[in-house]
Each structure stands twice: as structure tokens, then as C-alpha cells.
PDB file of N, CA and C in Angstrom:
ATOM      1  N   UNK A   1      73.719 188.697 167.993  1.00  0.00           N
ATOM      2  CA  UNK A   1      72.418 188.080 167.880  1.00  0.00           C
ATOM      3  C   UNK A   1      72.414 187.019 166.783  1.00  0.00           C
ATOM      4  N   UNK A   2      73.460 187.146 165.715  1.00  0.00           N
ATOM      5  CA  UNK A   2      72.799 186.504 164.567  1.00  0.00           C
ATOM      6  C   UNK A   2      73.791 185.070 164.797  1.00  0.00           C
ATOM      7  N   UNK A   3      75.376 185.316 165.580  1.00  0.00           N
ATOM      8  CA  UNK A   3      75.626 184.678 166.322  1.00  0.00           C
ATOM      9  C   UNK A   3      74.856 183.451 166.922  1.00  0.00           C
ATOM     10  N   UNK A   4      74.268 184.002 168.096  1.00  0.00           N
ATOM     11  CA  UNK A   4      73.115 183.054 168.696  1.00  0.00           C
ATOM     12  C   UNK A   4      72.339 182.377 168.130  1.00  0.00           C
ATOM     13  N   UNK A   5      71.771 183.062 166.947  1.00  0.00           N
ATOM     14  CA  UNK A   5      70.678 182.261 165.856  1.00  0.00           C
ATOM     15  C   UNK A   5      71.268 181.103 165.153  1.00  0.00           C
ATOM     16  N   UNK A   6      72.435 181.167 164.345  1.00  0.00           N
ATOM     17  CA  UNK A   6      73.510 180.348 163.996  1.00  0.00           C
ATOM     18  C   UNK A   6      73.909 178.987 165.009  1.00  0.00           C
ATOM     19  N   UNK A   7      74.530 179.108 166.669  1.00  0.00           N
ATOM     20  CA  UNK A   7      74.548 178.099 167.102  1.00  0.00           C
ATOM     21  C   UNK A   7      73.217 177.604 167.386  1.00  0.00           C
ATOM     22  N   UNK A   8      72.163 178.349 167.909  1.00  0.00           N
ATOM     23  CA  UNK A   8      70.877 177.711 167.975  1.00  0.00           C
ATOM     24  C   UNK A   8      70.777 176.502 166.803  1.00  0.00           C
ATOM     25  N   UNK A   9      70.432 177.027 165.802  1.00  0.00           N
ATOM     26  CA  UNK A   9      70.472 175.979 164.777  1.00  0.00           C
ATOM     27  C   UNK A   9      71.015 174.890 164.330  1.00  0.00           C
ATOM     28  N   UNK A  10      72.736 175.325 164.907  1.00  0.00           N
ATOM     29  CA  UNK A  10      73.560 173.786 164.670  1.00  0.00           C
ATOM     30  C   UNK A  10      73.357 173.225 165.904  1.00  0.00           C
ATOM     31  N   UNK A  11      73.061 173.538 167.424  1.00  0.00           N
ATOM     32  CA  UNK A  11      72.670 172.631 168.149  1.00  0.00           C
ATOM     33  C   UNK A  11      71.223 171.952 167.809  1.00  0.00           C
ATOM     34  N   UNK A  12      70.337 172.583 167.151  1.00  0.00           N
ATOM     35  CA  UNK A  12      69.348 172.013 167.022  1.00  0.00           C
ATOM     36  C   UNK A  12      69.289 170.449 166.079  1.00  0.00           C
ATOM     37  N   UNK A  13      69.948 171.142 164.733  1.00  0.00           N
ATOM     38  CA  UNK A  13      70.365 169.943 164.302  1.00  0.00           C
ATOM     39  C   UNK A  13      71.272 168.967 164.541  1.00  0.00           C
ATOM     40  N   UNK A  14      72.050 169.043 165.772  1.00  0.00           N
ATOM     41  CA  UNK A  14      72.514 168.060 165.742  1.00  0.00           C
ATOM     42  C   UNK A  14      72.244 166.774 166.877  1.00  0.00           C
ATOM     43  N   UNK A  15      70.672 167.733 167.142  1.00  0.00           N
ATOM     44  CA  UNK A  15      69.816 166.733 168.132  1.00  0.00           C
ATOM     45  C   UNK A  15      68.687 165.648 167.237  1.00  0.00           C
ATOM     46  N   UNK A  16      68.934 165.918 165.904  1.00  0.00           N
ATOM     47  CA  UNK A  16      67.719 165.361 165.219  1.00  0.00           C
ATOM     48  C   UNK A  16      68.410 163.734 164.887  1.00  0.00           C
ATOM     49  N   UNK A  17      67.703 162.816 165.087  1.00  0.00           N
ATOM     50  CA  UNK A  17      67.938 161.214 164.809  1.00  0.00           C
ATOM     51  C   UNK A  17      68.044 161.218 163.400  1.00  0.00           C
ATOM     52  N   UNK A  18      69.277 160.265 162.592  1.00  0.00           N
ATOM     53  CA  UNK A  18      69.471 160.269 161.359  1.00  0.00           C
ATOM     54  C   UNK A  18      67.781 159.036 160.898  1.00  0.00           C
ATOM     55  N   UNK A  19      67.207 159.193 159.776  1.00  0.00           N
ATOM     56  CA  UNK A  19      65.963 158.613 159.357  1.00  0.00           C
ATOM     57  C   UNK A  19      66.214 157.317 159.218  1.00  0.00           C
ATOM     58  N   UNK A  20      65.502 156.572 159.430  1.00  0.00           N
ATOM     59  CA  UNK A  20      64.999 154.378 159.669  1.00  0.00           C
ATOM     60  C   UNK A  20      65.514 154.915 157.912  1.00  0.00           C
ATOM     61  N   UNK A  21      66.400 153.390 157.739  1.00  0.00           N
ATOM     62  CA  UNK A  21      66.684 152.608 156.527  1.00  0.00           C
ATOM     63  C   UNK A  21      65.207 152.392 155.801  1.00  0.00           C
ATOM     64  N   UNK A  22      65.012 152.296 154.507  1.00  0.00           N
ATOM     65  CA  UNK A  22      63.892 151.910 153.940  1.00  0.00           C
ATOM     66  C   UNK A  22      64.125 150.479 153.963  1.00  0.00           C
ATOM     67  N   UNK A  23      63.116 149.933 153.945  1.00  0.00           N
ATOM     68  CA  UNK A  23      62.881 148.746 153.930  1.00  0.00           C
ATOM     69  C   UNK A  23      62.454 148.249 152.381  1.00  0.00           C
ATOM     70  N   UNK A  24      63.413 147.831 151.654  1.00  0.00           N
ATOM     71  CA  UNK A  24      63.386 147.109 150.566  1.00  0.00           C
ATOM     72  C   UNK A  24      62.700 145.468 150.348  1.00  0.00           C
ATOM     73  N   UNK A  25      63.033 145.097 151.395  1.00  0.00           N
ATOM     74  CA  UNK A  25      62.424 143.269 151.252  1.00  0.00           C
ATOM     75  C   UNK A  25      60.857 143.688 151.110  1.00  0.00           C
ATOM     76  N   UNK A  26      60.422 142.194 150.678  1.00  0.00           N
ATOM     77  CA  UNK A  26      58.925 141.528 150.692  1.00  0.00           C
ATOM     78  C   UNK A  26      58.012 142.297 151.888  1.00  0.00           C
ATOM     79  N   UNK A  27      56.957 142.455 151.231  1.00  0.00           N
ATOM     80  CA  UNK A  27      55.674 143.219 152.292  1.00  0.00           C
ATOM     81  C   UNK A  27      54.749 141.889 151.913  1.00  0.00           C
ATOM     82  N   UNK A  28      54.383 141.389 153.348  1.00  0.00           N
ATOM     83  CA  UNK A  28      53.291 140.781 153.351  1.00  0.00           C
ATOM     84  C   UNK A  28      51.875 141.562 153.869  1.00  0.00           C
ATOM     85  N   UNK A  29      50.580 140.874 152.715  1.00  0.00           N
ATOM     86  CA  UNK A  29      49.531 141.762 153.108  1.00  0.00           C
ATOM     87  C   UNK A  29      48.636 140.561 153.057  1.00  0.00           C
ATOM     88  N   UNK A  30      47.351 140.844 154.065  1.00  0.00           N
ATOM     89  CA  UNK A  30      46.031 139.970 153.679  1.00  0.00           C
ATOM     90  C   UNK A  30      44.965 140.567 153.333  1.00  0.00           C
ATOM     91  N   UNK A  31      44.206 140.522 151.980  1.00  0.00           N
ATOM     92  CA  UNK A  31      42.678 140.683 151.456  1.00  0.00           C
ATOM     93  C   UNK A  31      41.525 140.392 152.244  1.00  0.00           C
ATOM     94  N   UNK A  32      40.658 140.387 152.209  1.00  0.00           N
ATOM     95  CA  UNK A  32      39.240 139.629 152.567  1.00  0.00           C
ATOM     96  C   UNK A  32      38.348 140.281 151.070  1.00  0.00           C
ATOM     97  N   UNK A  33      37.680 139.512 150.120  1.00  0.00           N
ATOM     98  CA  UNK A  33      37.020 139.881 149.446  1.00  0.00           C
ATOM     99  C   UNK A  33      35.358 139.712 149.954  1.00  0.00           C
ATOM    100  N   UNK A  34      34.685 140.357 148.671  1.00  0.00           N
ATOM    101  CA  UNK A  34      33.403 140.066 149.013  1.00  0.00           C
ATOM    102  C   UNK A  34      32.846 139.268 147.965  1.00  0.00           C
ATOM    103  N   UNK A  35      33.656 138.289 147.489  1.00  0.00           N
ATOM    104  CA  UNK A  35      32.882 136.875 147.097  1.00  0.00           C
ATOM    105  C   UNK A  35      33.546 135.685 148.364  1.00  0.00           C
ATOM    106  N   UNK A  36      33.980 136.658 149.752  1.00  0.00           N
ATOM    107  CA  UNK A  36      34.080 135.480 150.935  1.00  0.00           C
ATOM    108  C   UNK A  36      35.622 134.465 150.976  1.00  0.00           C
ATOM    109  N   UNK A  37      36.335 135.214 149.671  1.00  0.00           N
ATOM    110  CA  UNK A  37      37.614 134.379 149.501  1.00  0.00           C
ATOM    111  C   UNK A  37      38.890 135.326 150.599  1.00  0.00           C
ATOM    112  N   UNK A  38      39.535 134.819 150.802  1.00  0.00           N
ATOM    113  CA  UNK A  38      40.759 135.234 151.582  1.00  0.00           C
ATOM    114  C   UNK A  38      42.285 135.389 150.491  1.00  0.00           C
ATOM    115  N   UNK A  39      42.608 136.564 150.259  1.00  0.00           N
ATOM    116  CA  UNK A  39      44.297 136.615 149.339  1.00  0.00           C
ATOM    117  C   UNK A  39      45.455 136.922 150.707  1.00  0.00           C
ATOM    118  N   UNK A  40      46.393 136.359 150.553  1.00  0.00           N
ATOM    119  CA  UNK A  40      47.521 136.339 150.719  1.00  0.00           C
ATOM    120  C   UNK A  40      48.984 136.734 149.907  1.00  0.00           C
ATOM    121  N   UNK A  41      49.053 138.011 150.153  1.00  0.00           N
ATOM    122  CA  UNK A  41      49.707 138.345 148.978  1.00  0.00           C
ATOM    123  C   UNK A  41      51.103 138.992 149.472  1.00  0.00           C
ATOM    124  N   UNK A  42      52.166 138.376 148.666  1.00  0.00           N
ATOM    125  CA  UNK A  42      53.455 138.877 148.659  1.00  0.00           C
ATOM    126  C   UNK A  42      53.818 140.300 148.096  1.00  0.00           C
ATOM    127  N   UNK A  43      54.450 141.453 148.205  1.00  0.00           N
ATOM    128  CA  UNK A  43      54.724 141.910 147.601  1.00  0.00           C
ATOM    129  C   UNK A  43      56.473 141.983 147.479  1.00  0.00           C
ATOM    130  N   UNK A  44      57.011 142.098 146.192  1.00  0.00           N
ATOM    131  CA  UNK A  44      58.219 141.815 146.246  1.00  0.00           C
ATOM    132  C   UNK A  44      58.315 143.629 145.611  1.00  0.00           C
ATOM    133  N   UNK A  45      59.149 144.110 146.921  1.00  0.00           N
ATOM    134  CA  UNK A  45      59.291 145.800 146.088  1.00  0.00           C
ATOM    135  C   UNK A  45      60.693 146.153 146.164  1.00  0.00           C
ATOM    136  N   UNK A  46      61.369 144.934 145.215  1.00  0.00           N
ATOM    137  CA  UNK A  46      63.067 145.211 144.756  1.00  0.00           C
ATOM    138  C   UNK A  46      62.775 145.045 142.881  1.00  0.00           C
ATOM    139  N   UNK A  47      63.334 145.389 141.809  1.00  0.00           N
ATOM    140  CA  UNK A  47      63.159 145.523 140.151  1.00  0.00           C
ATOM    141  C   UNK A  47      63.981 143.700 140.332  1.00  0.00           C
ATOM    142  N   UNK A  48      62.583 142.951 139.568  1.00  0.00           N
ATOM    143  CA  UNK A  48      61.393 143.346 139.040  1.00  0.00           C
ATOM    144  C   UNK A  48      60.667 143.518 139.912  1.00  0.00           C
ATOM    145  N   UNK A  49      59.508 144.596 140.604  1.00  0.00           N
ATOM    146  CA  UNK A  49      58.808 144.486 141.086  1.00  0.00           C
ATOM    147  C   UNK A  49      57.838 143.391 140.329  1.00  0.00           C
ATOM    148  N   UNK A  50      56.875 142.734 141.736  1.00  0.00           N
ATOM    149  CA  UNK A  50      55.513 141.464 141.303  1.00  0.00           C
ATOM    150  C   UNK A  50      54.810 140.916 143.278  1.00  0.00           C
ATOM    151  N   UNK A  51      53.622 140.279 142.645  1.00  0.00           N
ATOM    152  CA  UNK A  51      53.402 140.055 143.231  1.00  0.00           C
ATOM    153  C   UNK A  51      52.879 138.793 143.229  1.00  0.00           C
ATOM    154  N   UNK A  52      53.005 138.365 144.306  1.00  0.00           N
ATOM    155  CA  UNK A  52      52.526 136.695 144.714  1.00  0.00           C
ATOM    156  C   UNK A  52      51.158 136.389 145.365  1.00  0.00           C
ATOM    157  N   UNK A  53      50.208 135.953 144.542  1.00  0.00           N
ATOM    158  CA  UNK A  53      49.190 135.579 145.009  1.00  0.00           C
ATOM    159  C   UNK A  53      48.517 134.205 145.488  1.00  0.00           C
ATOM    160  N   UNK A  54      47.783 133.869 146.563  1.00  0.00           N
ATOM    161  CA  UNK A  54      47.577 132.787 147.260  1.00  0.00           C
ATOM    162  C   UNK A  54      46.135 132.832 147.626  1.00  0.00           C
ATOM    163  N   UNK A  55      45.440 131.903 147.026  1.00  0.00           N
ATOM    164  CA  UNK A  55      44.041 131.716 147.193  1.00  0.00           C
ATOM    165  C   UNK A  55      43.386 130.614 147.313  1.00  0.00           C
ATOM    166  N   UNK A  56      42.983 130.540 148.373  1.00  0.00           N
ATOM    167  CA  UNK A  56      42.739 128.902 148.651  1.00  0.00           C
ATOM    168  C   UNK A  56      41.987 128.282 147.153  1.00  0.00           C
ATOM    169  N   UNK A  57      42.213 126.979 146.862  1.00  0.00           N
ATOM    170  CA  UNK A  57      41.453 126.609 145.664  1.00  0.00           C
ATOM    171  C   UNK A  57      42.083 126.950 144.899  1.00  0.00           C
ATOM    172  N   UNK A  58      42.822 127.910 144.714  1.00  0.00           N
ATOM    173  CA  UNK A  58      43.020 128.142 143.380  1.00  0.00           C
ATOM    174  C   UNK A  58      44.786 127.533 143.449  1.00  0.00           C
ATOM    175  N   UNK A  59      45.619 127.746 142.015  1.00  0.00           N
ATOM    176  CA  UNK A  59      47.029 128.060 142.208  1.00  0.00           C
ATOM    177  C   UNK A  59      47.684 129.190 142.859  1.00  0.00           C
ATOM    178  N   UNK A  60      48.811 128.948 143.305  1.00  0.00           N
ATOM    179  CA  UNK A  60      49.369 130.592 143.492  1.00  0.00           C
ATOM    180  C   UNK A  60      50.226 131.117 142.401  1.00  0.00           C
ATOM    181  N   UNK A  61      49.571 132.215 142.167  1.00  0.00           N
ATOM    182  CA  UNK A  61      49.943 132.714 140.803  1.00  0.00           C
ATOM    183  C   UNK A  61      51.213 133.966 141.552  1.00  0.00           C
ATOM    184  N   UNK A  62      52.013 134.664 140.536  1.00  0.00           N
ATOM    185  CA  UNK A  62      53.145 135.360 140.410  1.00  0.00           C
ATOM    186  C   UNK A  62      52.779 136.565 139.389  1.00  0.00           C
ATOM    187  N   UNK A  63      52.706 137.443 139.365  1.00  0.00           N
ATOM    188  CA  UNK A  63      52.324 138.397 138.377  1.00  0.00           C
ATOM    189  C   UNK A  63      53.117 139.657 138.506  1.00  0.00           C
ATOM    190  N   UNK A  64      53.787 140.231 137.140  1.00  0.00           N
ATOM    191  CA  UNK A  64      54.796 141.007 137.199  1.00  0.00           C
ATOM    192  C   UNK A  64      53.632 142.194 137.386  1.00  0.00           C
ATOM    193  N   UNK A  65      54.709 143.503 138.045  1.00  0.00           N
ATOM    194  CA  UNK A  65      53.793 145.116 138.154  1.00  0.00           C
ATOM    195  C   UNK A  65      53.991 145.494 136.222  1.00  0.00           C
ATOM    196  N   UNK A  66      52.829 146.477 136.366  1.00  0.00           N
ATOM    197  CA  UNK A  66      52.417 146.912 135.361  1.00  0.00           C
ATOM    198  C   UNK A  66      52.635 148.464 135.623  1.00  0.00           C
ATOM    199  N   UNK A  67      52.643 149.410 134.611  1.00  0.00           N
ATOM    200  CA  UNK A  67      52.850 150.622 135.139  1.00  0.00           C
ATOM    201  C   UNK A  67      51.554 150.895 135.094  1.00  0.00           C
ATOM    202  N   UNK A  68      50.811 152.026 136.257  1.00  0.00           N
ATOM    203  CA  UNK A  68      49.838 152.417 136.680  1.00  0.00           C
ATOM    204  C   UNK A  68      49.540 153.523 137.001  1.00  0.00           C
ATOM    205  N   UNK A  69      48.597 154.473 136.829  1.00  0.00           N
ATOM    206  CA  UNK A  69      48.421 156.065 137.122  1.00  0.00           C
ATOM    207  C   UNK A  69      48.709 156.383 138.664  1.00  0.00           C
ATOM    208  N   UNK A  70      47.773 155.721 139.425  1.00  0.00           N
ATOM    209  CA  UNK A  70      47.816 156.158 140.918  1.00  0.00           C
ATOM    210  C   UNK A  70      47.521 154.453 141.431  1.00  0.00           C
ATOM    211  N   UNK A  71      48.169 154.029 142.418  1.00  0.00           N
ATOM    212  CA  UNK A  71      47.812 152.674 143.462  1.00  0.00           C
ATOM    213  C   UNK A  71      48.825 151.364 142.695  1.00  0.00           C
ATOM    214  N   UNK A  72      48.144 150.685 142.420  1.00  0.00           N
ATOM    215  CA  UNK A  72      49.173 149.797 142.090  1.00  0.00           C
ATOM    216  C   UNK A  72      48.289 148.572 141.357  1.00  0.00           C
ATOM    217  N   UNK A  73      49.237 147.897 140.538  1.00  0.00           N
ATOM    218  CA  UNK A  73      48.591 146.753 139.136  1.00  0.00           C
ATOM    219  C   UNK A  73      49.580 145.880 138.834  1.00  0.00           C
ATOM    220  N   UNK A  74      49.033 144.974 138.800  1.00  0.00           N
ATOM    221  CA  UNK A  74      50.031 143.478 138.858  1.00  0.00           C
ATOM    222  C   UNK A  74      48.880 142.608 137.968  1.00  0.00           C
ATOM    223  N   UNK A  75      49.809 142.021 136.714  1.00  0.00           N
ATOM    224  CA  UNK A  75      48.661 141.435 135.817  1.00  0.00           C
ATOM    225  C   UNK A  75      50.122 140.472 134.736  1.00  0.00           C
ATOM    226  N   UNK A  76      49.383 139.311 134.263  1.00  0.00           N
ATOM    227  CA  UNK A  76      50.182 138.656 133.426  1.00  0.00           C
ATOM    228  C   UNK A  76      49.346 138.359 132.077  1.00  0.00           C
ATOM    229  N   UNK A  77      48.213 139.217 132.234  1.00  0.00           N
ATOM    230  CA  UNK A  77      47.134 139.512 131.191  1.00  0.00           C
ATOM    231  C   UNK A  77      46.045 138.518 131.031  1.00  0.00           C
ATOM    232  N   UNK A  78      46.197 137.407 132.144  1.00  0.00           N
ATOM    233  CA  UNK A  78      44.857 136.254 132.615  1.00  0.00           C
ATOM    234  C   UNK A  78      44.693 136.772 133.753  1.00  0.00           C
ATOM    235  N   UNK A  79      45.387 137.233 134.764  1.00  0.00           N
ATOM    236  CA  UNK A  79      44.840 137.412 136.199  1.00  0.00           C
ATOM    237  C   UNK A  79      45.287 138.593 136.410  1.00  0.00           C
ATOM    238  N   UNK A  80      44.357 139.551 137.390  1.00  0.00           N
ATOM    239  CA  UNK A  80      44.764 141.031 137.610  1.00  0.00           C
ATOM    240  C   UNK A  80      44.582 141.063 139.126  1.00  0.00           C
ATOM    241  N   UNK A  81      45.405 142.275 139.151  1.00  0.00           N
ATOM    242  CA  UNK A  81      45.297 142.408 140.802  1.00  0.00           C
ATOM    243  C   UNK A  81      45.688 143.940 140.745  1.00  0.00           C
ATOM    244  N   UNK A  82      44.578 144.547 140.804  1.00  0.00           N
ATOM    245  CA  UNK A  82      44.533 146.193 141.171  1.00  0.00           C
ATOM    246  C   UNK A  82      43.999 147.310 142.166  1.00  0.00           C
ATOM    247  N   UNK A  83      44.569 148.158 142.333  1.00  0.00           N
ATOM    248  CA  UNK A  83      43.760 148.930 143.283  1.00  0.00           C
ATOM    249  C   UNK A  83      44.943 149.833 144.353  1.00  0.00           C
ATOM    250  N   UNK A  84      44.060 150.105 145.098  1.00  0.00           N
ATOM    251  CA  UNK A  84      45.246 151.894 145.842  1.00  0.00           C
ATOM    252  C   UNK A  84      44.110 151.698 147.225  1.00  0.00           C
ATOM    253  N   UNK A  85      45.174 152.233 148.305  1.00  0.00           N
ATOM    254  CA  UNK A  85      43.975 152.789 149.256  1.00  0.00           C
ATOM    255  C   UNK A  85      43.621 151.855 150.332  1.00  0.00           C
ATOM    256  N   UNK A  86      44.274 150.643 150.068  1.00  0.00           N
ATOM    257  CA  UNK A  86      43.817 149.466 151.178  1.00  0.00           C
ATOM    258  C   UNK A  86      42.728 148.933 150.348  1.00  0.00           C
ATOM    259  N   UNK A  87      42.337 149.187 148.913  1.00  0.00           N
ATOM    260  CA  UNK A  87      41.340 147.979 148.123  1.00  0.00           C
ATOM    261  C   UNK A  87      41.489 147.864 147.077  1.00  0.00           C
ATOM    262  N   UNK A  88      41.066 146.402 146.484  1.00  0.00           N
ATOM    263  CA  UNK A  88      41.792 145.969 145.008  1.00  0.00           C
ATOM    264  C   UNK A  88      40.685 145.353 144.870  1.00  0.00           C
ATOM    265  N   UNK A  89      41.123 144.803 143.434  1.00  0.00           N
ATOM    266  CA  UNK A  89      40.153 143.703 142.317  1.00  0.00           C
ATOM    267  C   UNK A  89      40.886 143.518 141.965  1.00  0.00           C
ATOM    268  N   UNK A  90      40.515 142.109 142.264  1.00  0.00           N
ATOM    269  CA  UNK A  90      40.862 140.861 141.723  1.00  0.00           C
ATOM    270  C   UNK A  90      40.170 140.010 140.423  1.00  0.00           C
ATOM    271  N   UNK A  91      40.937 139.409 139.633  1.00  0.00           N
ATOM    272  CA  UNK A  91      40.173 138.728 138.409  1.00  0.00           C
ATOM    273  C   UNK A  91      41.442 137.666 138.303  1.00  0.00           C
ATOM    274  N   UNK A  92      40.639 136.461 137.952  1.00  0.00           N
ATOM    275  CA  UNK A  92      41.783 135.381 137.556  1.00  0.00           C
ATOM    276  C   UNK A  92      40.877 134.502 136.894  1.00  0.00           C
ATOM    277  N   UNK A  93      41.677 133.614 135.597  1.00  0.00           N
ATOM    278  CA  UNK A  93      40.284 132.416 134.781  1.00  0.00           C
ATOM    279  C   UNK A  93      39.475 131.869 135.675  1.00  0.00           C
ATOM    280  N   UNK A  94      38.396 131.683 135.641  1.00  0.00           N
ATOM    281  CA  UNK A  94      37.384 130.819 136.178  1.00  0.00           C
ATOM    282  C   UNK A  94      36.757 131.215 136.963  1.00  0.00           C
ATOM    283  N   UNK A  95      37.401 132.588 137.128  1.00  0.00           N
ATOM    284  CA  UNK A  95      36.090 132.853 139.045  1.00  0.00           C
ATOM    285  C   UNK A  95      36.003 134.739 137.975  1.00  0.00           C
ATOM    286  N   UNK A  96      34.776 134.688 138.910  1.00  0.00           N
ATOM    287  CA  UNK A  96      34.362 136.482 138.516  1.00  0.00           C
ATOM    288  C   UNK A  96      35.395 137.830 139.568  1.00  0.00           C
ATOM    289  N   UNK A  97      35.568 138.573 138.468  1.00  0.00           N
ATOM    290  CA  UNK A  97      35.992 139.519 139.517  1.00  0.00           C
ATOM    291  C   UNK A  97      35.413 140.199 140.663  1.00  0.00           C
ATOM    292  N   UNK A  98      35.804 139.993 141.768  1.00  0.00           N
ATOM    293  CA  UNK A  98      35.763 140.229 143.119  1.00  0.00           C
ATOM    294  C   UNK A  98      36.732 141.803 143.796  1.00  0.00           C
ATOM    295  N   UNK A  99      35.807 142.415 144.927  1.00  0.00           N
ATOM    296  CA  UNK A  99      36.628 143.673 145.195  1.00  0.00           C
ATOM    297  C   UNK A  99      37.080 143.225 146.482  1.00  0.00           C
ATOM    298  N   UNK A 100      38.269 143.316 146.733  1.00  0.00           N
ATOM    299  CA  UNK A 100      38.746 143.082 148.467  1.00  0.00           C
ATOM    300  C   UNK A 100      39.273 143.900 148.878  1.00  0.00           C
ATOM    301  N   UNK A 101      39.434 144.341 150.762  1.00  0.00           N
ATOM    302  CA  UNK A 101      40.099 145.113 151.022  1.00  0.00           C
ATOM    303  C   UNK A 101      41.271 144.465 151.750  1.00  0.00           C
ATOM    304  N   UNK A 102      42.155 144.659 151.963  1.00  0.00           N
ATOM    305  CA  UNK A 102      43.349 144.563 152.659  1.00  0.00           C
ATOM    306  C   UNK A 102      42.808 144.818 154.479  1.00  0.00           C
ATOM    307  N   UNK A 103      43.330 143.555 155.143  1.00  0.00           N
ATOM    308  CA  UNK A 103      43.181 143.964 156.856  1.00  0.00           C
ATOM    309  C   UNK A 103      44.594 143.843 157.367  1.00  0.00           C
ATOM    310  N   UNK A 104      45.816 143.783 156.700  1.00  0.00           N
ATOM    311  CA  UNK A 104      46.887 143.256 157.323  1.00  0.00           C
ATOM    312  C   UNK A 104      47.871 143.928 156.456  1.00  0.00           C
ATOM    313  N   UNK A 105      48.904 144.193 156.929  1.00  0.00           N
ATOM    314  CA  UNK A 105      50.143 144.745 156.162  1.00  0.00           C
ATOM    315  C   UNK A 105      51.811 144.529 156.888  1.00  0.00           C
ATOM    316  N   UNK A 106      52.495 143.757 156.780  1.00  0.00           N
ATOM    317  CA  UNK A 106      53.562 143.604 157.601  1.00  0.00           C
ATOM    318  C   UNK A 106      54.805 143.013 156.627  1.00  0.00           C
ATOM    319  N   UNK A 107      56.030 144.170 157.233  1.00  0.00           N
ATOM    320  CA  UNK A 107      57.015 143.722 156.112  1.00  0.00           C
ATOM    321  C   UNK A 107      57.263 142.125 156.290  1.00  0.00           C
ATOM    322  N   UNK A 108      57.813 141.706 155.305  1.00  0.00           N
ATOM    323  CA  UNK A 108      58.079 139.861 154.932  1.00  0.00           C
ATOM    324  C   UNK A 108      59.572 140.058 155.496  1.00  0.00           C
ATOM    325  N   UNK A 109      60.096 138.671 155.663  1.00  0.00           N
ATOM    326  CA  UNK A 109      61.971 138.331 155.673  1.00  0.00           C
ATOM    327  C   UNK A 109      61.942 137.634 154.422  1.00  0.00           C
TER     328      UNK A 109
END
């Protein structure tokens, strides 16, 4: 019996698919805030982790990760970009901070 239990198991495992490669490159994501602005944001998740931000009007800024309790923070200590969950805040000189959520998520090449 214990026989049987034994090959059971190595046939079982050796029906299981070895696991998808992680995907190290760039994640592209898109914002929609509610001051009506649109982000476009790179994420680069190889050391240094950062992220690339794109806002119409404005520059596109680059901001290294910061260490963070839970979600994620990217700041060069003028512009922030925080948040977990599919929503962030945003702050950069000249405009007020704004909360956006994320509608898009797709790895980058």
C-alpha cells in the first residue's frame, strides 16, 4: 500500500509544469487622477529600482524607490509618487497633490 502511495506521488509530480520565469524588465502602467491629469508611468523593477513619470505639461521626471511599509514610494524629495492597491498620490512643484488610480498594467520591453 505504502508502495502505491509513493508512486502515486512521483507520478503526480512529475505531471506538474515547471513555474513562468519572473519577469524582471520594465512594467508599464497608466493613472487617471482626479485633478483630470493622465500618468504614464514606467516601472523599472531591476536595483536600482525607480520610476518614470510622464505628464502631459509637465517634464518627465525619474525618481529613485524609497523604502516603504506596505505598496510602494518613489520620491527625489520635490516630487512623490505613492500608494499600494491600484492607487497613488501624486505631488510634484507647482501643481497640488492629486489621488489617481491605475487602469492599465502591462509588462514594458
Amino acid at each position: 500500500m505504502r508502495v502505491a502511495m509513493v508512486l502515486a506521488a512521483v507520478l503526480l509530480a512529475a505531471c506538474q509544469t515547471p513555474c513562468p520565469a519572473v519577469s524582471t524588465g520594465p512594467t508599464l502602467a497608466t493613472f487617471h487622477c482626479d485633478d483630470g491629469s493622465a500618468l504614464n508611468v514606467t516601472f523599472i523593477n531591476t536595483p536600482p529600482l525607480s520610476a518614470t513619470i510622464a505628464q502631459e505639461g509637465y517634464t518627465t521626471v525619474s525618481l529613485p524607490s524609497r523604502i516603504y511599509g506596505a505598496g510602494f514610494r518613489y520620491s527625489d524629495g520635490a516630487s512623490d509618487f505613492s500608494g499600494r492597491a491600484g492607487e497613488a498620490h501624486w505631488t510634484r512643484p507647482g501643481a497640488a497633490e492629486t489621488t489617481c488610480r491605475q487602469i492599465t498594467s502591462r509588462p514594458g520591453s
